[in-house]
Protein backbone atom coordinates (compact mmCIF):
# COMPACT_ATOMS: atom_id res chain seq x y z
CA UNK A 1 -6.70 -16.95 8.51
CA UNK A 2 -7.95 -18.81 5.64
CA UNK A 3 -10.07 -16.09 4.10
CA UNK A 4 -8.02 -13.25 4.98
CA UNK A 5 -6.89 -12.21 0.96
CA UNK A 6 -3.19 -10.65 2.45
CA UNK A 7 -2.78 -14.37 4.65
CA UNK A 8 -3.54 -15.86 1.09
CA UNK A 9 -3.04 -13.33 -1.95
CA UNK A 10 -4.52 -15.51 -4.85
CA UNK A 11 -8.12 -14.90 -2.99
CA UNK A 12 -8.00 -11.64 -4.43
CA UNK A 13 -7.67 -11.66 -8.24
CA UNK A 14 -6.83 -8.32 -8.58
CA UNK A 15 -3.34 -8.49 -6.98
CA UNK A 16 -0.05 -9.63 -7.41
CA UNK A 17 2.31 -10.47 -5.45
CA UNK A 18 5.44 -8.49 -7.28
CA UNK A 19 8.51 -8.99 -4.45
CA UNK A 20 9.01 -10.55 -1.31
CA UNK A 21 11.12 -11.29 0.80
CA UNK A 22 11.13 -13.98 4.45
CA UNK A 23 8.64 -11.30 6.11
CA UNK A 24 6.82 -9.64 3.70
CA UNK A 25 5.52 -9.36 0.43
CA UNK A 26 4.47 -6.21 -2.20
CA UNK A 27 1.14 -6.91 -3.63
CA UNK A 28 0.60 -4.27 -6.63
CA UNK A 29 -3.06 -3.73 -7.34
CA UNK A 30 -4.84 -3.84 -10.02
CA UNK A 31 -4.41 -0.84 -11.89
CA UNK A 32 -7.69 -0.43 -13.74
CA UNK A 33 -9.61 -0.35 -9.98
CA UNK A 34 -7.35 2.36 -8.85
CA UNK A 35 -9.15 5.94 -9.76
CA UNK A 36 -9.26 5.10 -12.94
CA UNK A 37 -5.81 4.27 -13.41
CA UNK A 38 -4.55 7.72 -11.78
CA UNK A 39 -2.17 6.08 -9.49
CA UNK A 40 0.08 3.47 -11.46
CA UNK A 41 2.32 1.25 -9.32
CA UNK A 42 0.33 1.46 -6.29
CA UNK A 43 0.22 -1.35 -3.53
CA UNK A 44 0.55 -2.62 -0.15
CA UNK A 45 3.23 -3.93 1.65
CA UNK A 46 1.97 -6.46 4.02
CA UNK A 47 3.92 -8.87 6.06
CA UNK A 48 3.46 -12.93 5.65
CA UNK A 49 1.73 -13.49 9.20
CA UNK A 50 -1.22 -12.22 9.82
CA UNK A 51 -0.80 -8.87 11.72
CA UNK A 52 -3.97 -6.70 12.94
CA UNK A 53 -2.08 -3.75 12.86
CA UNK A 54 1.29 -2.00 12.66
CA UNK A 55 1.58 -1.85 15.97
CA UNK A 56 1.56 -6.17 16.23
CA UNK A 57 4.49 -6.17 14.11
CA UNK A 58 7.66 -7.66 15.54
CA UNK A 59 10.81 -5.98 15.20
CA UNK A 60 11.40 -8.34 12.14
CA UNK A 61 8.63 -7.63 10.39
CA UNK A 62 9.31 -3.80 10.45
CA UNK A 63 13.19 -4.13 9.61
CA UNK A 64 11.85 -6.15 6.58
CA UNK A 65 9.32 -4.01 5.85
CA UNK A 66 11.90 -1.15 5.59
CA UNK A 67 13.73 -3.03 3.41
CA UNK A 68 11.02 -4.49 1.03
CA UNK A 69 10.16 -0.40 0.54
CA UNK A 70 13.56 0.07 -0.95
CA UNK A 71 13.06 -2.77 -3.48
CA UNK A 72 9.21 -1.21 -4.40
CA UNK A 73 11.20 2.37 -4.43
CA UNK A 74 13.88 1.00 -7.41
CA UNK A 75 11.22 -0.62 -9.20
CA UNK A 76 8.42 1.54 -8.95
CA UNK A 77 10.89 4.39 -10.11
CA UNK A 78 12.70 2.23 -12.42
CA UNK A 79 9.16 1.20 -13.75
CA UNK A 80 6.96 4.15 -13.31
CA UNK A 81 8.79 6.96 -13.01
CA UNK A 82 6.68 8.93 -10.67
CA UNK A 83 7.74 12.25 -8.68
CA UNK A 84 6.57 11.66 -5.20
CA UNK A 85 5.03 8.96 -3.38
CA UNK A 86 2.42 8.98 -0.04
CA UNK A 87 3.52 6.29 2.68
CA UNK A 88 0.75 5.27 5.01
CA UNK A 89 -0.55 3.03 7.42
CA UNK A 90 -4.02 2.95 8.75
CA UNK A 91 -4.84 1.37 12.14
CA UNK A 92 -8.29 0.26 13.07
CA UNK A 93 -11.60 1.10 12.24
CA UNK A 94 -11.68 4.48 13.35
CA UNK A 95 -8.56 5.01 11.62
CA UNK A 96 -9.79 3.89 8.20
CA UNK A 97 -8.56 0.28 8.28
CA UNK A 98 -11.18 -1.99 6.48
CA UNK A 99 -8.62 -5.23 6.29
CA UNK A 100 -8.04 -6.26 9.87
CA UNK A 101 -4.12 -7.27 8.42
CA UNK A 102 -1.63 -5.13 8.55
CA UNK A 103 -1.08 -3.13 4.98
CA UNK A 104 1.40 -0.24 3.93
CA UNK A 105 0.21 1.69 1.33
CA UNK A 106 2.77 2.53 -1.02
CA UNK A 107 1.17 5.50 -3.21
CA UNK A 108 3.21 6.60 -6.09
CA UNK A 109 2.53 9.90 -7.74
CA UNK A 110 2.74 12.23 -10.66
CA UNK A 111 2.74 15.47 -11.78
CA UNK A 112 0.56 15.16 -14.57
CA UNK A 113 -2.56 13.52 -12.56
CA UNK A 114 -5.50 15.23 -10.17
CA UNK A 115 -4.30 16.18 -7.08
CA UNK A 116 -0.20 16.20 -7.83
CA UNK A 117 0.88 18.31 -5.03
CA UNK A 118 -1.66 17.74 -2.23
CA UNK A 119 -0.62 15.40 0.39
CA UNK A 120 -2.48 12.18 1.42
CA UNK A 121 -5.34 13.54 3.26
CA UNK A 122 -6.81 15.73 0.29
CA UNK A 123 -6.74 12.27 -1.91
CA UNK A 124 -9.55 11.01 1.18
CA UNK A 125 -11.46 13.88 2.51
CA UNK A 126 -14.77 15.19 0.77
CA UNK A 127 -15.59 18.67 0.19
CA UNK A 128 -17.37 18.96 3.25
CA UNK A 129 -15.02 18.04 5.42
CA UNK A 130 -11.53 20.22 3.41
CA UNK A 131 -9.60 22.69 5.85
């Protein structure tokens, strides 16, 4: 997938690949793009082949995937300090994937920002769709 930017990171300037290991990698975005900065540390954990979704992962890829979260966990604490974090996958269009490879968002968060204590969904719903 030569223009697919998780196949081949450097497409994508505004990433880096941080860790890695034979399965997958951690690309940390830019922090700048991210809500103004409100969510430092955050990234995607994606795995080296290209995947559609979680669900075409092999039993590899998700064993390494577990294990490349630890890593981001120790840094991102280690480096960030932040108090919770929101784990997520989304699957398809209808499920809010826009990147037709396989990503896991790892969202740290922080008491001091917008939002600190909602979960996941209030970060993507609108006011008129709120329960």
């Amino acid at each position: 997938m030569q223009d697919c930017v998780f196949c081949n990171p450097s497409l994508e300037p505004n990433q880096s690949v941080m860790m890695s290991n034979a399965y997958c990698m951690f690309l940390q975005l830019d922090q700048a793009q991210i809500k103004g900065g409100q969510l430092e540390g955050a990234g995607l954990i994606v795995p080296r082949e290209h995947r559609e979704t979680a669900f075409d992962l092999t039993t590899e890829e998700w064993n390494a995937t577990y294990s490349l979260l630890q890593d981001v966990k120790k840094y991102l604490d280690e480096t960030y300090k932040p108090q919770g974090y929101n784990l997520g996958w989304n699957c398809g269009e209808v499920g809010g994937q826009h990147i037709f490879h396989s990503h896991f968002h790892v969202i740290p968060r922080y008491s001091g920002k917008p939002l600190a204590g909602k979960g996941i969904r209030y970060m993507f719903k609108g006011s008129e769709n709120k329960r």
